[in-house]
C-alpha atoms as a PDB file:
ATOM      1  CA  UNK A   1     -71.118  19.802  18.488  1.00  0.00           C
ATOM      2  CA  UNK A   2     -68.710  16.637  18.112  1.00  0.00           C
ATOM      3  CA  UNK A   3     -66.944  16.407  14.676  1.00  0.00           C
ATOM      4  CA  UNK A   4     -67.725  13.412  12.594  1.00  0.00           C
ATOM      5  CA  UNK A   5     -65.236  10.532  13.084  1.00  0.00           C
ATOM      6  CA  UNK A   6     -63.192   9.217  10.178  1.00  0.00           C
ATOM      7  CA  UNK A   7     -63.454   6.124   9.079  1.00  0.00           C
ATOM      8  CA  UNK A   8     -59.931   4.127  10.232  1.00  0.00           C
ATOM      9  CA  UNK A   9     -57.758   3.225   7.466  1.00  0.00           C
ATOM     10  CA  UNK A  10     -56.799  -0.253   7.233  1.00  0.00           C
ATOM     11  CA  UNK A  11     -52.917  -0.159   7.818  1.00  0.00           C
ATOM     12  CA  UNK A  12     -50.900  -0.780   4.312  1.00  0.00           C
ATOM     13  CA  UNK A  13     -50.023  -4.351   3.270  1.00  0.00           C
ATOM     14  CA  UNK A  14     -45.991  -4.762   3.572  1.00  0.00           C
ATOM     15  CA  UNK A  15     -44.945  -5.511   0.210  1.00  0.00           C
ATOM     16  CA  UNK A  16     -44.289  -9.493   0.017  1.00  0.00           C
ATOM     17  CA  UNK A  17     -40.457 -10.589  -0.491  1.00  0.00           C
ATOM     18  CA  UNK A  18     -39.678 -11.480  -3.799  1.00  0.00           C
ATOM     19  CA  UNK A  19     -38.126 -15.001  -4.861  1.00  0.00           C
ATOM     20  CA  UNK A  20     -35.000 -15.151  -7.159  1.00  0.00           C
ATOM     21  CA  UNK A  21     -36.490 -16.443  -9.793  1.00  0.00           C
ATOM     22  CA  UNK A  22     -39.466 -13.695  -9.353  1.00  0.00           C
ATOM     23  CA  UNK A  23     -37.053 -10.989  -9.005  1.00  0.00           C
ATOM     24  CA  UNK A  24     -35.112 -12.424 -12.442  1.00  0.00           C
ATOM     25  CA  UNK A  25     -38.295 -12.463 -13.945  1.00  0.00           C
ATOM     26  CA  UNK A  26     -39.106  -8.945 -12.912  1.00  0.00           C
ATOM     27  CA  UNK A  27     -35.631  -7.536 -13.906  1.00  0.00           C
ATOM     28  CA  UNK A  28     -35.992  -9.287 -17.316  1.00  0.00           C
ATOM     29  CA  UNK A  29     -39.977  -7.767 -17.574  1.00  0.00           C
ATOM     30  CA  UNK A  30     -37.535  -4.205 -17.252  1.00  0.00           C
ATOM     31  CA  UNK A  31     -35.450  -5.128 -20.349  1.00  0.00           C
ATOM     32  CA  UNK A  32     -38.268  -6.154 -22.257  1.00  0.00           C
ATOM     33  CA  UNK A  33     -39.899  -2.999 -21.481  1.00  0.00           C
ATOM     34  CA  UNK A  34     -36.943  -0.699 -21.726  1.00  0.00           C
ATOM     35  CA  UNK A  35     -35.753  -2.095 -25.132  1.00  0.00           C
ATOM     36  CA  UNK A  36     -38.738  -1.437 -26.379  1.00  0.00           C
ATOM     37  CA  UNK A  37     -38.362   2.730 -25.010  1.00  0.00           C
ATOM     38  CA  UNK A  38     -35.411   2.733 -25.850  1.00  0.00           C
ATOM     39  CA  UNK A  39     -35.723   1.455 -29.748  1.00  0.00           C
ATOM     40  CA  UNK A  40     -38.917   3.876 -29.885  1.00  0.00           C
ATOM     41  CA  UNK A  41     -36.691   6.904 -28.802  1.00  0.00           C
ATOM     42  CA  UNK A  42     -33.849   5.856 -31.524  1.00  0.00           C
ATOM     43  CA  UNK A  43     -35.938   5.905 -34.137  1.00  0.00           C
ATOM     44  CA  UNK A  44     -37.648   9.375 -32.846  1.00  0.00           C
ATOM     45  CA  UNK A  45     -33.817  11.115 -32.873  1.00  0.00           C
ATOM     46  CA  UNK A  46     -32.630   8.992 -35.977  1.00  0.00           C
ATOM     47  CA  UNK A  47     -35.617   9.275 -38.260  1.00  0.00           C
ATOM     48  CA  UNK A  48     -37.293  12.525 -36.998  1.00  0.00           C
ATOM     49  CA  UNK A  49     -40.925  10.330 -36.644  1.00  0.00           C
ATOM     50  CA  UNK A  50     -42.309   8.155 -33.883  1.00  0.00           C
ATOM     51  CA  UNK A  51     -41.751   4.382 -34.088  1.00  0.00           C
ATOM     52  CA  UNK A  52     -45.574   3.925 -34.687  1.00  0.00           C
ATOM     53  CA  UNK A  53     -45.280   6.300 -37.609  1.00  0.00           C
ATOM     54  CA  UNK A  54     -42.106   4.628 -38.877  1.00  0.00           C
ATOM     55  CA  UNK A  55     -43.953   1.327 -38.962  1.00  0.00           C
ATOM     56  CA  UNK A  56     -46.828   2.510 -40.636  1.00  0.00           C
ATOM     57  CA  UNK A  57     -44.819   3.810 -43.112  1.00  0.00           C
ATOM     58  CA  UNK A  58     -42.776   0.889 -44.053  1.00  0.00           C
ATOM     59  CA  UNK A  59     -46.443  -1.533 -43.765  1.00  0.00           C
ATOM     60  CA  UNK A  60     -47.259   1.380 -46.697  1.00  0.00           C
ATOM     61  CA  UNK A  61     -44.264   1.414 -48.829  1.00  0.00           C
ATOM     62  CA  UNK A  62     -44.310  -2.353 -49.026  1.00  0.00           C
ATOM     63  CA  UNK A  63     -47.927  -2.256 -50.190  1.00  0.00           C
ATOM     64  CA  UNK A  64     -48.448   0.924 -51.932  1.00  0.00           C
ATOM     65  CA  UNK A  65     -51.892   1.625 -52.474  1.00  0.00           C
ATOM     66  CA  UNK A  66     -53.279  -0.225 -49.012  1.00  0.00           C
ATOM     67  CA  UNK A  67     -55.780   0.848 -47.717  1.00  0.00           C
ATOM     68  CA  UNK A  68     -56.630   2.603 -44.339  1.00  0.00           C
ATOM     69  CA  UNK A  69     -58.467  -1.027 -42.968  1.00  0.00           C
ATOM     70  CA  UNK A  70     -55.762  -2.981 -43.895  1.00  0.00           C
ATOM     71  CA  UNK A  71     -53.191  -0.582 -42.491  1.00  0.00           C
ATOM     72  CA  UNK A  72     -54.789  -1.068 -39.165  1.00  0.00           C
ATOM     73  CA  UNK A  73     -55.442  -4.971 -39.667  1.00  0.00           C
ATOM     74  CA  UNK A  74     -51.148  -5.201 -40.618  1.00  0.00           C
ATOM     75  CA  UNK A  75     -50.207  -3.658 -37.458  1.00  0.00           C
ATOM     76  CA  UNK A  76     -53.258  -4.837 -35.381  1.00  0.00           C
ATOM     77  CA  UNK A  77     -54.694  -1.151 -33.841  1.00  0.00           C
ATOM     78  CA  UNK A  78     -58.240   0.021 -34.547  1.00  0.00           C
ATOM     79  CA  UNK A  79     -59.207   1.864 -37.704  1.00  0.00           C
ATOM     80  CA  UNK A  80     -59.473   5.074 -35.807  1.00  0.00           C
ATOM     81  CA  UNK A  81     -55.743   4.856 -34.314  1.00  0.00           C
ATOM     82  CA  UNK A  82     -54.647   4.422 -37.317  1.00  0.00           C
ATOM     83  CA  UNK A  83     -56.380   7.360 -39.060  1.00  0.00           C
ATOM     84  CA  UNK A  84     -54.504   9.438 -36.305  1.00  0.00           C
ATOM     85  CA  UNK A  85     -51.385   7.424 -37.055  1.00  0.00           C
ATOM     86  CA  UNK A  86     -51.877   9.172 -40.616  1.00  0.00           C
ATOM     87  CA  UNK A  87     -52.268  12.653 -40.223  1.00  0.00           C
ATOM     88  CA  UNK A  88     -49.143  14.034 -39.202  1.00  0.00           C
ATOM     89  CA  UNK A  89     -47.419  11.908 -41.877  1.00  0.00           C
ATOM     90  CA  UNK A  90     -49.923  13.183 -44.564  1.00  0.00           C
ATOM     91  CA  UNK A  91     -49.461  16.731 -43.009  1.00  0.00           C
ATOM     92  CA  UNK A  92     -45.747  16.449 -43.395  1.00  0.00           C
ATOM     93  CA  UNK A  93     -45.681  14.970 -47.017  1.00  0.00           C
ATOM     94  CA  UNK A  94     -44.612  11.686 -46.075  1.00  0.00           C
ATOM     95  CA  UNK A  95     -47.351   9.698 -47.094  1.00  0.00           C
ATOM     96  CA  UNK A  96     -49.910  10.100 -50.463  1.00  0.00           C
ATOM     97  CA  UNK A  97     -53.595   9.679 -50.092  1.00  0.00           C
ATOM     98  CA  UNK A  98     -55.395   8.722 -53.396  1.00  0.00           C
ATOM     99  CA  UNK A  99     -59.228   8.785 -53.348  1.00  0.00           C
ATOM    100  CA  UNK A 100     -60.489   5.914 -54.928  1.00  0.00           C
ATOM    101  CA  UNK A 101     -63.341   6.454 -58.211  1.00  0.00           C
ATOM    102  CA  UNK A 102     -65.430   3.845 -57.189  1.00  0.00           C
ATOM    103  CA  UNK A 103     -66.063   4.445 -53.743  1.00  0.00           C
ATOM    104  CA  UNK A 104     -65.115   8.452 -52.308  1.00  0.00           C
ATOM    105  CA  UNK A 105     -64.899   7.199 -48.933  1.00  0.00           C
ATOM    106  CA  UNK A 106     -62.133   4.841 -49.321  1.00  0.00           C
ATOM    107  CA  UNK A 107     -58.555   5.914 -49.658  1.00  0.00           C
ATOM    108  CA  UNK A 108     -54.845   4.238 -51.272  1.00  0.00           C
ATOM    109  CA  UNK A 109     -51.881   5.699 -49.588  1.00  0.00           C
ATOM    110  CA  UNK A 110     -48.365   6.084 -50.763  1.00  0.00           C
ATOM    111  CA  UNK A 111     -45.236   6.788 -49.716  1.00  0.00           C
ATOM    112  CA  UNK A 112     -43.925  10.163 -51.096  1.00  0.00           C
ATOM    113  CA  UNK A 113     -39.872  10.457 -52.125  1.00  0.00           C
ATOM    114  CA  UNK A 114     -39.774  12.299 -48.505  1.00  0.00           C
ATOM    115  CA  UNK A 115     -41.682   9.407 -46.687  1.00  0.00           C
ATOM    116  CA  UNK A 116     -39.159   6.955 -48.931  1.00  0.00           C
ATOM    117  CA  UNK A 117     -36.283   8.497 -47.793  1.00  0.00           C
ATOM    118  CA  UNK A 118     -37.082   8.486 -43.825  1.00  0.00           C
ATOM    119  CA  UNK A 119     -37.356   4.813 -44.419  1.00  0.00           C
ATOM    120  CA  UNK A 120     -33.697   4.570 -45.872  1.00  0.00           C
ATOM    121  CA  UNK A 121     -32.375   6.390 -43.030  1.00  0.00           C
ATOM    122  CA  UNK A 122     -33.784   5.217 -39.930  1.00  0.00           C
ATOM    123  CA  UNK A 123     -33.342   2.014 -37.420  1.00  0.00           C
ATOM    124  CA  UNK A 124     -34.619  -1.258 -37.871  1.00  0.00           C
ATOM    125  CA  UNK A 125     -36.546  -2.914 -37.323  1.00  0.00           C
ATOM    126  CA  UNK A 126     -39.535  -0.789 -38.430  1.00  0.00           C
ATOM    127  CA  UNK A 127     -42.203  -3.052 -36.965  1.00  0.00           C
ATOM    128  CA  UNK A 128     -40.271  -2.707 -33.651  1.00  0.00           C
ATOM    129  CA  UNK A 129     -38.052  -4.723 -31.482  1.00  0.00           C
ATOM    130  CA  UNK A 130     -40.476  -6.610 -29.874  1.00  0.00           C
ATOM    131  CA  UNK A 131     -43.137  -7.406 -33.199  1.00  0.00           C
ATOM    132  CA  UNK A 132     -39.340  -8.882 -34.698  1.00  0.00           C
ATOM    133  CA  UNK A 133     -38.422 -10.337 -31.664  1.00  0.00           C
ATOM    134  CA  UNK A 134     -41.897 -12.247 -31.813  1.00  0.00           C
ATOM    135  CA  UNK A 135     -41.568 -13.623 -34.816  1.00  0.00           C
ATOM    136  CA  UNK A 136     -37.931 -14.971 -34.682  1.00  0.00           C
ATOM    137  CA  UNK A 137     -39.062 -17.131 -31.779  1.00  0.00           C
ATOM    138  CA  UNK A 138     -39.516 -20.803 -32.516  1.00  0.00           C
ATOM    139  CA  UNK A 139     -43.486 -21.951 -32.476  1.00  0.00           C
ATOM    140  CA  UNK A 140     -42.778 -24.029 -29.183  1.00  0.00           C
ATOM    141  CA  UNK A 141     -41.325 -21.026 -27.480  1.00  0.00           C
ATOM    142  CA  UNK A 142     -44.099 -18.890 -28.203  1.00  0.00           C
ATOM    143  CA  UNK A 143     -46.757 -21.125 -27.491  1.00  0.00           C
ATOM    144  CA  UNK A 144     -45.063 -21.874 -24.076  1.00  0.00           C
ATOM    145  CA  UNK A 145     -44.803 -18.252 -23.689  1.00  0.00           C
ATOM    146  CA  UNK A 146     -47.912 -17.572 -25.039  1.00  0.00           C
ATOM    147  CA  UNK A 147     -49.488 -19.850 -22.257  1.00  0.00           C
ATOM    148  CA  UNK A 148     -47.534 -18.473 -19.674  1.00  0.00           C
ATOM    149  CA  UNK A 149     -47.872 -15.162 -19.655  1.00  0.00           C
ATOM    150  CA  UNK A 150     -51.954 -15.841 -20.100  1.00  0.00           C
ATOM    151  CA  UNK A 151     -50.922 -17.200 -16.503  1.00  0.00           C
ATOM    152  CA  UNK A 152     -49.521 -14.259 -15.480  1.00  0.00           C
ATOM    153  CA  UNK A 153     -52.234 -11.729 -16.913  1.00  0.00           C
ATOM    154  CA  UNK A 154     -54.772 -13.607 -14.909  1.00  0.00           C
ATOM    155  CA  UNK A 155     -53.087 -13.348 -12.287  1.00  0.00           C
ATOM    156  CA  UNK A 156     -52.879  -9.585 -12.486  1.00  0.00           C
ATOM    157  CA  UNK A 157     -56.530  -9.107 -12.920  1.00  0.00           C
ATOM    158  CA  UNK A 158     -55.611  -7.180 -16.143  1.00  0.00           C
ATOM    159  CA  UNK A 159     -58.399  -6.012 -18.906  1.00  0.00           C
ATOM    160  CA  UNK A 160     -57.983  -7.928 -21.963  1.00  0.00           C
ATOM    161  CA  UNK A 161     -58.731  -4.960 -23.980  1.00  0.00           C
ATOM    162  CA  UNK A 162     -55.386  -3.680 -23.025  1.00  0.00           C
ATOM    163  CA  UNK A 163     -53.870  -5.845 -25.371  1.00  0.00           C
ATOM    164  CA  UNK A 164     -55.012  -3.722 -28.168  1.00  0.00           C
ATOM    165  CA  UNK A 165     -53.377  -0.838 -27.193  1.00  0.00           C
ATOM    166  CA  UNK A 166     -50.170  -0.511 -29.045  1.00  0.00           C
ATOM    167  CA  UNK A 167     -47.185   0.060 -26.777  1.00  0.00           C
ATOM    168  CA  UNK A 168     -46.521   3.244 -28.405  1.00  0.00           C
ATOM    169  CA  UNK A 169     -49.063   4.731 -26.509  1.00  0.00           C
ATOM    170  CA  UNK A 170     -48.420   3.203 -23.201  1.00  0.00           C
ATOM    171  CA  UNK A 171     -44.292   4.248 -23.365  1.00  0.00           C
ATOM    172  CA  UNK A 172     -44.276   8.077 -23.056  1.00  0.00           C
END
């Protein structure tokens, strides 16, 4: 009895040489990406929360008595991550929830004195360093980089769907 034959593997493509300016554009891709880890894991050691939750709780102490829905909307994540968002910080105290007469289902949220107090103490910028980075840019610069890095995402093939995942949850 003869043993079934495997099917040959196609040998692997040599990774192509990189340019200067592709390799500069790589390395600065790393210190975008870093920066961002990095400010996440300050805030985690400073503040005792996650960025994410830090955020969330500065969108809710400048607008006390928002909603879940516009929680999300502010810091552009889906309902649902942001009623996970919530939980621990309700758990903990941070935040207050408020039930609204009218309508059971709907919520206002709070900061407690705890939740008002992690705020004084940890690192800005809440939103994160690359939300404030974003909007210091001048509107030329981030159209151009806006329409560049559309460029590059097509180039990579990438699901546009990924863009609504925060980078909280792609960093650990």
């Amino acid at each position: 009895m003869s043993t079934p034959r495997r099917a040959a593997r196609a040998a692997p493509t040599p990774a192509p040489e990189l340019s200067a300016s592709a390799l500069r554009v790589l390395r600065q891709f790393r210190i975008v990406v870093n920066s961002v880890k990095s400010h996440f894991r300050s805030v985690e050691s400073k503040a005792g929360v996650s960025g994410a939750q830090l955020w969330a709780l500065s969108v809710i102490g400048d607008a006390p008595g928002i909603g879940v829905s516009r929680l999300a909307r502010t810091m552009d994540i889906h309902q649902s991550t942001a009623s996970n968002l919530l939980r621990p910080l309700l758990a903990q105290g941070l935040v207050l929830s408020d039930r609204v007469q009218s309508d059971r289902r709907a919520v206002h949220l709070s900061l407690s004195a705890a939740g008002a107090r992690i705020l004084k103490k940890a690192p800005g910028p809440f939103s994160g360093v690359l939300p404030q980075a974003l909007t210091e840019l001048d509107p030329r610069t981030l159209a151009r980089l806006d329409r560049d890095l559309g460029q590059l995402i097509e180039r990579l093939g990438a699901d546009g769907k990924a863009g609504k995942i925060p980078l909280w949850q792609t960093t650990r």
